[in-house]
N, C-alpha and C. Protein backbone atom coordinates (compact mmCIF):
# COMPACT_ATOMS: atom_id res chain seq x y z
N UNK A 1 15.42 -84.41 13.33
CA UNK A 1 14.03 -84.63 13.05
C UNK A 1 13.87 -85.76 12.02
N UNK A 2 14.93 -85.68 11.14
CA UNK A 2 14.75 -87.02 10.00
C UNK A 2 14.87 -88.42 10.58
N UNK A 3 15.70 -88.14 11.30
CA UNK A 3 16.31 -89.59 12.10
C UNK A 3 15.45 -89.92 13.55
N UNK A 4 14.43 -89.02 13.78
CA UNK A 4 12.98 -89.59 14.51
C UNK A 4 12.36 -89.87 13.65
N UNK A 5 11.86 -89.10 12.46
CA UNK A 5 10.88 -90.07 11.57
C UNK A 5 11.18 -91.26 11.03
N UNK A 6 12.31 -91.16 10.80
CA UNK A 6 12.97 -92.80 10.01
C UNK A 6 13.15 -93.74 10.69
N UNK A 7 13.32 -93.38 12.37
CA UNK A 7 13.01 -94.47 13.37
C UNK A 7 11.37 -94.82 13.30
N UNK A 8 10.47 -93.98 13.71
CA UNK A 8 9.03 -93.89 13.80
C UNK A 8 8.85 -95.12 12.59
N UNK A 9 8.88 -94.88 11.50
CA UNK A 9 8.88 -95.40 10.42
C UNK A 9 8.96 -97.11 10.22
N UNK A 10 10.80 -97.05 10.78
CA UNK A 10 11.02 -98.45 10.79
C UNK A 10 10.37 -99.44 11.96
N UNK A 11 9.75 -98.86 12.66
CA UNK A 11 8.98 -99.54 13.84
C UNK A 11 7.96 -100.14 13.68
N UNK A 12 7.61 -99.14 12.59
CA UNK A 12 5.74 -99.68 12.01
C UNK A 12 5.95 -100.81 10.86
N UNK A 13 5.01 -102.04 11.74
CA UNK A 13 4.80 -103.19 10.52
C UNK A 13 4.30 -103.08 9.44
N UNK A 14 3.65 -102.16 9.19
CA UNK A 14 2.93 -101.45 7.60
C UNK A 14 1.90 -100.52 8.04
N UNK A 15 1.53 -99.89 6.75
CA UNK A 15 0.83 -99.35 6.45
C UNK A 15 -0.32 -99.31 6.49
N UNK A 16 -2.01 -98.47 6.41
CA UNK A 16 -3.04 -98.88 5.91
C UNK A 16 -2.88 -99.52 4.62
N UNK A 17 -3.13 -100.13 3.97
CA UNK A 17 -3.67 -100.69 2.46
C UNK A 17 -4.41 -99.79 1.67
N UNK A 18 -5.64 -98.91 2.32
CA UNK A 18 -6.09 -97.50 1.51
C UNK A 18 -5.50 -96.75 1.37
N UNK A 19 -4.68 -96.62 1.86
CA UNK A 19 -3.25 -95.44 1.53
C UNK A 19 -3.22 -95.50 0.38
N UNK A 20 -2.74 -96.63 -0.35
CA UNK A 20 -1.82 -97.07 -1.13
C UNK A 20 -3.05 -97.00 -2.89
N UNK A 21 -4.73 -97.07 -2.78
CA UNK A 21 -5.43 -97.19 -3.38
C UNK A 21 -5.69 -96.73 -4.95
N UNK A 22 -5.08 -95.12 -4.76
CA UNK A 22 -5.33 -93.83 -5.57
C UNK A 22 -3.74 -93.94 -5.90
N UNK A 23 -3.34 -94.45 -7.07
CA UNK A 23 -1.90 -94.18 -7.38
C UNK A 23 -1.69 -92.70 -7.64
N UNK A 24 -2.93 -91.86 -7.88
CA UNK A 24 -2.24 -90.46 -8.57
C UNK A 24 -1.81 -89.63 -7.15
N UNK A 25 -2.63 -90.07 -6.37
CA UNK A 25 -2.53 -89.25 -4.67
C UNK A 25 -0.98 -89.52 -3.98
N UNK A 26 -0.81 -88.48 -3.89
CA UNK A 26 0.15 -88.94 -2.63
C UNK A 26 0.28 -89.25 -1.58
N UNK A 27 1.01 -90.27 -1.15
CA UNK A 27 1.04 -90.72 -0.09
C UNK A 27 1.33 -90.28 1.29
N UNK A 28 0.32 -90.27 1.97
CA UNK A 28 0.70 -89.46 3.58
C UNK A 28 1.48 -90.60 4.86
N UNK A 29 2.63 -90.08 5.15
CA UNK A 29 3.00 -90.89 6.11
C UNK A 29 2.59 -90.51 7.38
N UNK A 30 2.59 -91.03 8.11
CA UNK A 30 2.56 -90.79 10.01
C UNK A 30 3.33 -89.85 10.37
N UNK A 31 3.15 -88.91 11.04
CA UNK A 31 4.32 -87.87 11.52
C UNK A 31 4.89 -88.03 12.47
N UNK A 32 6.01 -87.87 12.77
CA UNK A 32 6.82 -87.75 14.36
C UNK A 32 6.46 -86.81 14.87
N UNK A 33 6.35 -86.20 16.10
CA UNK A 33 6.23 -85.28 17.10
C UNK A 33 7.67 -84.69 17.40
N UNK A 34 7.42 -83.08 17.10
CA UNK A 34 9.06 -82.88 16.72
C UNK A 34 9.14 -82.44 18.40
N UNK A 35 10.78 -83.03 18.77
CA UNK A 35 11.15 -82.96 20.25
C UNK A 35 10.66 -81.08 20.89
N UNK A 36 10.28 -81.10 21.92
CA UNK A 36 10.07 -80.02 22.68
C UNK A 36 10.97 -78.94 22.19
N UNK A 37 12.38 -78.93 22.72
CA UNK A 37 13.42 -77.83 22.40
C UNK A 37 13.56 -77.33 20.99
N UNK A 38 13.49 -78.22 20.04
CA UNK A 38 13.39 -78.10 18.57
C UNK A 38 11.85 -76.95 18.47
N UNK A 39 11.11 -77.53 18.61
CA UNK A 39 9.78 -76.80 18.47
C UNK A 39 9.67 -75.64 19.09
N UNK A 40 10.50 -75.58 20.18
CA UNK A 40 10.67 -74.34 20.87
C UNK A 40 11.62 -73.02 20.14
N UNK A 41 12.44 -73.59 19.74
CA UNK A 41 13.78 -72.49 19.37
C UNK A 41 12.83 -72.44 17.44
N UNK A 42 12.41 -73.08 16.80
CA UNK A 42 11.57 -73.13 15.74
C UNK A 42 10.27 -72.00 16.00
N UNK A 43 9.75 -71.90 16.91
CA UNK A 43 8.84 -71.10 17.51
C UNK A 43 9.28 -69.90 17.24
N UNK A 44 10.50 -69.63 18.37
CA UNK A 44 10.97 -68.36 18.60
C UNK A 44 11.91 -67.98 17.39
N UNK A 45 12.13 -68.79 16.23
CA UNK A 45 13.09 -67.98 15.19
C UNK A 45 11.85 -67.41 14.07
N UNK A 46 10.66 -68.29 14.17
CA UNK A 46 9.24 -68.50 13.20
C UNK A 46 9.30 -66.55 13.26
N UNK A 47 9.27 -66.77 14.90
CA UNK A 47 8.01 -65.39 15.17
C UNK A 47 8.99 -63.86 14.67
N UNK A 48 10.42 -63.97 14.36
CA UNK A 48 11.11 -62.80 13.69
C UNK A 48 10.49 -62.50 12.75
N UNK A 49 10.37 -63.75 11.71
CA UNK A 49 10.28 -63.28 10.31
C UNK A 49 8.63 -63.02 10.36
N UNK A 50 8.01 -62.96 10.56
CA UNK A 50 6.46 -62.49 11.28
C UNK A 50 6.61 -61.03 11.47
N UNK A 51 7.25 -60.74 12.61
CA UNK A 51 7.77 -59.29 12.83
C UNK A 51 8.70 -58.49 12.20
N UNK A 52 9.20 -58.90 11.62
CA UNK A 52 9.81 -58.27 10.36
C UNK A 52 8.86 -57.65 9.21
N UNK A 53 8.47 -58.70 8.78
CA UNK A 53 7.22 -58.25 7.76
C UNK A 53 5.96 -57.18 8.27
N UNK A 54 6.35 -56.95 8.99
CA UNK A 54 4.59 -56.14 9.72
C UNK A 54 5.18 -54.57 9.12
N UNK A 55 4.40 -54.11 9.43
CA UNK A 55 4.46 -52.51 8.89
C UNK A 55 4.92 -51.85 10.62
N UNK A 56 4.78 -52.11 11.38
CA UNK A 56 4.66 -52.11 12.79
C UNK A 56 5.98 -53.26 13.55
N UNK A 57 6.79 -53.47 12.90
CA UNK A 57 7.87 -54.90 13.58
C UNK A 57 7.86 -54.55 14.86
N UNK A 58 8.59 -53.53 16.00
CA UNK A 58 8.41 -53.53 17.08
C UNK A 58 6.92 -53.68 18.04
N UNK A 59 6.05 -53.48 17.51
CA UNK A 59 4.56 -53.77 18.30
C UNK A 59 4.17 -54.86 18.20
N UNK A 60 4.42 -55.44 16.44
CA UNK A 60 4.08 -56.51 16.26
C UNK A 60 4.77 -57.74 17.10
N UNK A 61 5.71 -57.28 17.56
CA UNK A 61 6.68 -58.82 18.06
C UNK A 61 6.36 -58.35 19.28
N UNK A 62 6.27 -57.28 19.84
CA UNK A 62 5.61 -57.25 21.27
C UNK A 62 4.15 -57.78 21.41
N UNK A 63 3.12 -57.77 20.77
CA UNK A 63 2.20 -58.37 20.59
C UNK A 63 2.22 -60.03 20.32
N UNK A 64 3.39 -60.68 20.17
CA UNK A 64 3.40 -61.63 19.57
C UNK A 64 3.83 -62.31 20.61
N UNK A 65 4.83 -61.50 21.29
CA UNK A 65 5.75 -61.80 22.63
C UNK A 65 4.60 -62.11 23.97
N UNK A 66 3.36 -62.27 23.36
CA UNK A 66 2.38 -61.73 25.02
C UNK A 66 1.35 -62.92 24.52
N UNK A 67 1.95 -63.91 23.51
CA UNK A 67 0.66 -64.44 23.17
C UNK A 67 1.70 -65.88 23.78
N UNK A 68 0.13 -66.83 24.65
CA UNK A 68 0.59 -68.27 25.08
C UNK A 68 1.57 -69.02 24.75
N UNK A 69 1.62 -69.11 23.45
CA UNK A 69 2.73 -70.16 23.09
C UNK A 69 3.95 -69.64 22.82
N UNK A 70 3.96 -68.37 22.53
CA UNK A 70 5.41 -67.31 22.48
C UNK A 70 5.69 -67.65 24.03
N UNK A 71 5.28 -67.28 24.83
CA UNK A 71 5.46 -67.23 26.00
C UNK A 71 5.91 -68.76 26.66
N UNK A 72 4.76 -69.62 26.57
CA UNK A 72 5.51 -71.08 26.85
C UNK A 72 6.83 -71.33 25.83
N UNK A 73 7.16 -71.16 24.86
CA UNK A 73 8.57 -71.15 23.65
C UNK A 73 9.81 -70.62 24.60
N UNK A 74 9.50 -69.35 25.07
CA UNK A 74 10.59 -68.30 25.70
C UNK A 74 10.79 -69.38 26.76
N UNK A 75 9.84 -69.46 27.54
CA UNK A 75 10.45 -69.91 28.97
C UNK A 75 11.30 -71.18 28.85
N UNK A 76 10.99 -72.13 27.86
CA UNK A 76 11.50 -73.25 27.83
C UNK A 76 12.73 -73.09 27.31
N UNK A 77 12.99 -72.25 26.64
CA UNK A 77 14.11 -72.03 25.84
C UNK A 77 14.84 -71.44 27.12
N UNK A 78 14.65 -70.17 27.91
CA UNK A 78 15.67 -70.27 28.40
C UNK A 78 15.95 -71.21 29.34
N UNK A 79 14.62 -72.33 30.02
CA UNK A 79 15.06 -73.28 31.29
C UNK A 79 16.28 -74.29 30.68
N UNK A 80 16.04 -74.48 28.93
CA UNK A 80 16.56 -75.60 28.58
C UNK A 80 18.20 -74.87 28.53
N UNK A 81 18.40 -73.09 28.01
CA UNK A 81 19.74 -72.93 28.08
C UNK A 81 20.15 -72.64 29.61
N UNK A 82 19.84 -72.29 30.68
CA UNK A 82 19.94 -72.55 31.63
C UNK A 82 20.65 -74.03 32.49
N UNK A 83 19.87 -74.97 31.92
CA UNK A 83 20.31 -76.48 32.31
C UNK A 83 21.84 -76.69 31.48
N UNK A 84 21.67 -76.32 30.28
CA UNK A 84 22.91 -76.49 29.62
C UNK A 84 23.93 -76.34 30.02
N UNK A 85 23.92 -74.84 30.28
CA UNK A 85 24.75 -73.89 31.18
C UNK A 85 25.47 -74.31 32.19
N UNK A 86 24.30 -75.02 33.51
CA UNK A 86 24.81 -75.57 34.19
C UNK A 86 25.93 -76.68 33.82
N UNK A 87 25.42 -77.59 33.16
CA UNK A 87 26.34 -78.65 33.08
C UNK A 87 28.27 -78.46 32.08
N UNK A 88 27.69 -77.24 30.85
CA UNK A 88 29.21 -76.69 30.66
C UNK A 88 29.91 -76.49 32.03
N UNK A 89 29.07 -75.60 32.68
CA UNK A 89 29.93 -75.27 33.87
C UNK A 89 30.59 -76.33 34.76
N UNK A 90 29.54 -76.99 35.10
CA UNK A 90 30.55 -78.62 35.57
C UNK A 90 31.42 -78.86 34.79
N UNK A 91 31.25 -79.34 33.55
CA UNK A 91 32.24 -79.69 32.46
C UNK A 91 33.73 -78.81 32.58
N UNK A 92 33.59 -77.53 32.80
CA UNK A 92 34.79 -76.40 33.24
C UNK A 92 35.15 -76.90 34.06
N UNK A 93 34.76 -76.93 35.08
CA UNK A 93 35.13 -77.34 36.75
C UNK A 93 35.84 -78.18 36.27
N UNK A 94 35.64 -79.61 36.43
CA UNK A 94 36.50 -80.58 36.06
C UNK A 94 38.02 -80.34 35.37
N UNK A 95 39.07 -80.23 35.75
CA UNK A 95 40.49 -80.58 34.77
C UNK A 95 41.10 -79.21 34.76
N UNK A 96 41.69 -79.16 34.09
CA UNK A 96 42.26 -77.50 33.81
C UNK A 96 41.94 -77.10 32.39
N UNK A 97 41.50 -75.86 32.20
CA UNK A 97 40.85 -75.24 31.11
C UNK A 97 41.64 -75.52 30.17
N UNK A 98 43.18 -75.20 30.21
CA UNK A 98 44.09 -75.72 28.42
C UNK A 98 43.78 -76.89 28.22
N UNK A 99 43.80 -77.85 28.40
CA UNK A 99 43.12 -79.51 28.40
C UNK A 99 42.04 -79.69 28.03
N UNK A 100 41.32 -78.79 27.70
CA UNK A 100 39.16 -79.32 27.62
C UNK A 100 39.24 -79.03 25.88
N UNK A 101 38.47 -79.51 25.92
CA UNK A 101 38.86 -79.30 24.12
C UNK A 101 37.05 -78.96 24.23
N UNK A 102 37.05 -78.00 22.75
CA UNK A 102 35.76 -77.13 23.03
C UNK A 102 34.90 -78.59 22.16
N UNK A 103 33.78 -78.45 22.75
CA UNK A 103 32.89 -79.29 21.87
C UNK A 103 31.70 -78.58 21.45
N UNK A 104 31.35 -77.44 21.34
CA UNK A 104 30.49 -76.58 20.68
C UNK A 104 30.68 -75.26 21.06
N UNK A 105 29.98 -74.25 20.28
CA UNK A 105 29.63 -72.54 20.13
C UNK A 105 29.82 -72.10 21.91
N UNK A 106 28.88 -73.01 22.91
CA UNK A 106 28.61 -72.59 24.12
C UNK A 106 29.87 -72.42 24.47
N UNK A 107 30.77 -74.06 24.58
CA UNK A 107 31.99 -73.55 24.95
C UNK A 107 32.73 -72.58 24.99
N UNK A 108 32.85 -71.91 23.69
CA UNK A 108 33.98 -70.66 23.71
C UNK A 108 32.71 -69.62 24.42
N UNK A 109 31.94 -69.57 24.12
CA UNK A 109 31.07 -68.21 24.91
C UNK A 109 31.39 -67.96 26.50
N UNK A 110 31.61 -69.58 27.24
CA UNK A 110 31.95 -69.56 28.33
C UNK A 110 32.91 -69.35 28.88
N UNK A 111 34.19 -69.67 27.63
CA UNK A 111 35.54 -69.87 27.63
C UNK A 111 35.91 -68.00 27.70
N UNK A 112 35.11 -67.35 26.84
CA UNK A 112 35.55 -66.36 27.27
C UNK A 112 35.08 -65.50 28.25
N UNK A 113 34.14 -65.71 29.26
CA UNK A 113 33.20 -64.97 30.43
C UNK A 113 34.43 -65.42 31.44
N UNK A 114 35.10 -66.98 31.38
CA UNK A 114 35.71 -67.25 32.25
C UNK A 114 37.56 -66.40 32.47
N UNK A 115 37.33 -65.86 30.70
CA UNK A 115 39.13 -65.30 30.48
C UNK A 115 38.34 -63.68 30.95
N UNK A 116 37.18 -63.05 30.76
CA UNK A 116 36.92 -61.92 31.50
C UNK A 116 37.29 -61.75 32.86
N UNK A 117 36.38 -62.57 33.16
CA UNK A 117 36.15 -63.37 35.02
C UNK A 117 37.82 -62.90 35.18
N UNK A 118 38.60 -63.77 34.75
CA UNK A 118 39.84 -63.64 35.11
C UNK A 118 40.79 -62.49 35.49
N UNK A 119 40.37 -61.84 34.03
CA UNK A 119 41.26 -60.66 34.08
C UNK A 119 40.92 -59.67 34.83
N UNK A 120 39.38 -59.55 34.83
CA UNK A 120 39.01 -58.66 35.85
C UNK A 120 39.21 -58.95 37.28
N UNK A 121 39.51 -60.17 37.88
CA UNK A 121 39.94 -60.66 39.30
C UNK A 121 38.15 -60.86 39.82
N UNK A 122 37.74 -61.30 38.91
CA UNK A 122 36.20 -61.72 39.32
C UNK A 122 35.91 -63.23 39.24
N UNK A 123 34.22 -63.37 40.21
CA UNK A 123 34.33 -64.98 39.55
C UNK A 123 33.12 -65.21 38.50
N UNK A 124 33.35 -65.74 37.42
CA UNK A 124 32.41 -65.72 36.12
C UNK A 124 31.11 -65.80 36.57
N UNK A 125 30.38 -65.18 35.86
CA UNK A 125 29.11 -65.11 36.00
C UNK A 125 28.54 -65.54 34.94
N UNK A 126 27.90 -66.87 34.51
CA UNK A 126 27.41 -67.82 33.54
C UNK A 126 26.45 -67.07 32.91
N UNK A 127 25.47 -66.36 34.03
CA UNK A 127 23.80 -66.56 33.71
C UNK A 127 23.41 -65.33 33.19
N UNK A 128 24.28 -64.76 32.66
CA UNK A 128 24.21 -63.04 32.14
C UNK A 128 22.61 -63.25 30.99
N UNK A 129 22.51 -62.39 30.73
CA UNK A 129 21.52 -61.77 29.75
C UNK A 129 22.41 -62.30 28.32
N UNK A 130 23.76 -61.44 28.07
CA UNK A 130 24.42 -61.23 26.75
C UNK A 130 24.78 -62.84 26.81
N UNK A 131 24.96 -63.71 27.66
CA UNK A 131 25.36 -64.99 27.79
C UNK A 131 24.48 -65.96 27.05
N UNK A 132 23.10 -66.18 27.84
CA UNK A 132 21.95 -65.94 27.39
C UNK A 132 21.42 -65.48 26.25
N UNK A 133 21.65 -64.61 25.63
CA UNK A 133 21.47 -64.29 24.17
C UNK A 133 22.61 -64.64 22.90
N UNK A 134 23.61 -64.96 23.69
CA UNK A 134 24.84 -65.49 22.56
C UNK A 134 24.17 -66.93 22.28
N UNK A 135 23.77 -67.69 23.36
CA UNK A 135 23.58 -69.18 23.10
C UNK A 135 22.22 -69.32 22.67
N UNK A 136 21.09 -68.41 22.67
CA UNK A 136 20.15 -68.25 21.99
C UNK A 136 20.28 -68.12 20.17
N UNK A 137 21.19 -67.13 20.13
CA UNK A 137 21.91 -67.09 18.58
C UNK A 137 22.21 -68.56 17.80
N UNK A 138 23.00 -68.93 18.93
CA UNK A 138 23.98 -70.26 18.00
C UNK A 138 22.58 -71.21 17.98
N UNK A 139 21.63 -70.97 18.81
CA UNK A 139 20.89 -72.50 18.78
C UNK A 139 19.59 -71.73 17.33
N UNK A 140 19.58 -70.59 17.61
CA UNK A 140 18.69 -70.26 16.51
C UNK A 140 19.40 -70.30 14.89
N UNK A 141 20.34 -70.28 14.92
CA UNK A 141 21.26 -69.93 12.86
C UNK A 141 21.18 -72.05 13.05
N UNK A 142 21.36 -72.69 14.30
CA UNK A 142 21.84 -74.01 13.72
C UNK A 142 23.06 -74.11 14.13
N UNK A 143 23.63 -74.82 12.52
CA UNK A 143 25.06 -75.69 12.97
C UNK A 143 25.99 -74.74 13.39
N UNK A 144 26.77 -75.22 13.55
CA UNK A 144 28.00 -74.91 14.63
C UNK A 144 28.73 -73.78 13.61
N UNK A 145 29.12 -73.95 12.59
CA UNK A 145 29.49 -72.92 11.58
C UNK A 145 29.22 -72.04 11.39
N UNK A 146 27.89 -71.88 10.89
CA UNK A 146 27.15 -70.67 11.49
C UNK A 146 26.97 -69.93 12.41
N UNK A 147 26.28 -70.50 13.42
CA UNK A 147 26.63 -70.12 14.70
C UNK A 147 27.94 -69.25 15.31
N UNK A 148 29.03 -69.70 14.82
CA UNK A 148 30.06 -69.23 15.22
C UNK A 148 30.23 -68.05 14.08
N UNK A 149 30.05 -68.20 13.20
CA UNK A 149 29.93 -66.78 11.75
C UNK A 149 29.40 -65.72 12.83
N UNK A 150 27.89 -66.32 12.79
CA UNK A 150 27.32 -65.07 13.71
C UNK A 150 27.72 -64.26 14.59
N UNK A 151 28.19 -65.14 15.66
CA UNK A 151 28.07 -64.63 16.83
C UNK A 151 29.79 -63.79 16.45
N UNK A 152 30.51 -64.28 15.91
CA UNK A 152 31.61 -63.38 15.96
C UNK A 152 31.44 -61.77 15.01
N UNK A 153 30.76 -62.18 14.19
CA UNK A 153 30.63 -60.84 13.12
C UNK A 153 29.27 -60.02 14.40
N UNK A 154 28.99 -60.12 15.58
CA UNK A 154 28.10 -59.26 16.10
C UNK A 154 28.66 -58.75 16.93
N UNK A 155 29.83 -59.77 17.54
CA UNK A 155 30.31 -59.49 18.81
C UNK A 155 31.81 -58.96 18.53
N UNK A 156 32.59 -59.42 17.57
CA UNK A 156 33.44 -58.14 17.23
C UNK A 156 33.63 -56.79 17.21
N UNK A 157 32.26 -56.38 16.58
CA UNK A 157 32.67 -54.97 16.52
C UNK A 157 32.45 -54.30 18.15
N UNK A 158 31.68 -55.17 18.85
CA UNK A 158 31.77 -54.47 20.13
C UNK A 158 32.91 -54.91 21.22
N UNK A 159 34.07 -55.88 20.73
CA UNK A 159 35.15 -55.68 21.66
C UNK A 159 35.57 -55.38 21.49
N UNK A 160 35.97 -54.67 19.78
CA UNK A 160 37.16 -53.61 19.37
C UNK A 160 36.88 -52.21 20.26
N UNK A 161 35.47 -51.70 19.53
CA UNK A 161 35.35 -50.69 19.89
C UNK A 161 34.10 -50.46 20.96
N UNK A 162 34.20 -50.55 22.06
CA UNK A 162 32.83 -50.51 22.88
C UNK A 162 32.64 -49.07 23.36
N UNK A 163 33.36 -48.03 23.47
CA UNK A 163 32.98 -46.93 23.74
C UNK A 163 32.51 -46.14 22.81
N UNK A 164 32.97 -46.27 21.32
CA UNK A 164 32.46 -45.80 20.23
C UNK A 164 31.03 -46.74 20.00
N UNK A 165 30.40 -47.61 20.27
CA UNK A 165 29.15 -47.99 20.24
C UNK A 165 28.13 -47.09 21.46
N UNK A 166 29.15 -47.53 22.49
CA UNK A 166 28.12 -47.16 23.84
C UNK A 166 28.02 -45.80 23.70
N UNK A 167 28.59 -44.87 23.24
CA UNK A 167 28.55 -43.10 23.04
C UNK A 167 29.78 -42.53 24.24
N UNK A 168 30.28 -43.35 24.74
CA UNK A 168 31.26 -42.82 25.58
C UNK A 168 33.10 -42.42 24.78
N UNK A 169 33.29 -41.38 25.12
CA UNK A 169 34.48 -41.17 25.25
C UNK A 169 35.39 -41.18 25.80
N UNK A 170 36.83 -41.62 25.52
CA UNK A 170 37.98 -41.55 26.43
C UNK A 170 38.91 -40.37 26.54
């Protein structure tokens, strides 16, 4: 977002001149239009801390979940992880998997649906829900560091122990 405004910026031959009039005022610059996907995943992380705070969090985020722009936010978010998706998956296709060197969070998410896929004698299934919500995670915490903090401290405790979560016994 900095590095659209600082382009925006350097484009423009100047300023108004009244801008500049009122030394005690501060100065307002021109804004960038923050990209679609940004505004989208910004949307959908906004509207937690909204629902968190309510006295009501589950109604409230269902109520929140039913309003226009929640709704245009969701869909885009998942068409845009969807498209992504696709193209990791090309990116897999191509070469042999020890050879690909990961270049983000998605990667290993895929990397491991595809070592499931495997072991189970199945063929990966990209477009899961939990798939879908892992890459929702990493794009909502941000950088890649994070992202990966997260998603492992959530998803650990359920590959150690998944029957002691799910209520099943062995």
């Amino acid at each position: 977002m900095i590095s659209l405004q600082l382009r925006h910026l350097a484009t423009m031959d100047s300023l108004e001149k009244s801008v500049f009039t009122d030394t005690r005022e501060a100065v307002e610059f021109p804004q960038v239009q923050m990209p679609h996907a940004q505004e989208s995943i910004l949307t959908l992380t906004e509207s937690l801390e909204l629902s968190i705070k309510s006295p009501v969090p589950r109604t409230a985020h269902w109520f929140l979940r039913k309003l226009p722009y929640m709704r245009k936010a969701h869909a885009y978010k998942e068409n845009m992880i969807a498209t992504e998706l696709d193209k990791a998956k090309k990116r897999f296709s191509e070469g042999s998997l020890e050879k690909q060197v990961t270049r983000c969070a998605m990667d290993d998410v895929l990397r491991r649906e595809l070592a499931a896929a495997k072991k189970e004698d199945r063929e990966p299934n990209y477009k899961t829900r939990a798939i879908f919500d892992e890459v929702s995670l990493a794009l909502s915490t941000g950088a890649q560091t994070n992202a990966n903090s997260s998603l492992a401290s959530c998803s650990l405790p359920m590959t150690q122990h998944p029957q002691r979560l799910l209520g099943a016994s062995r």
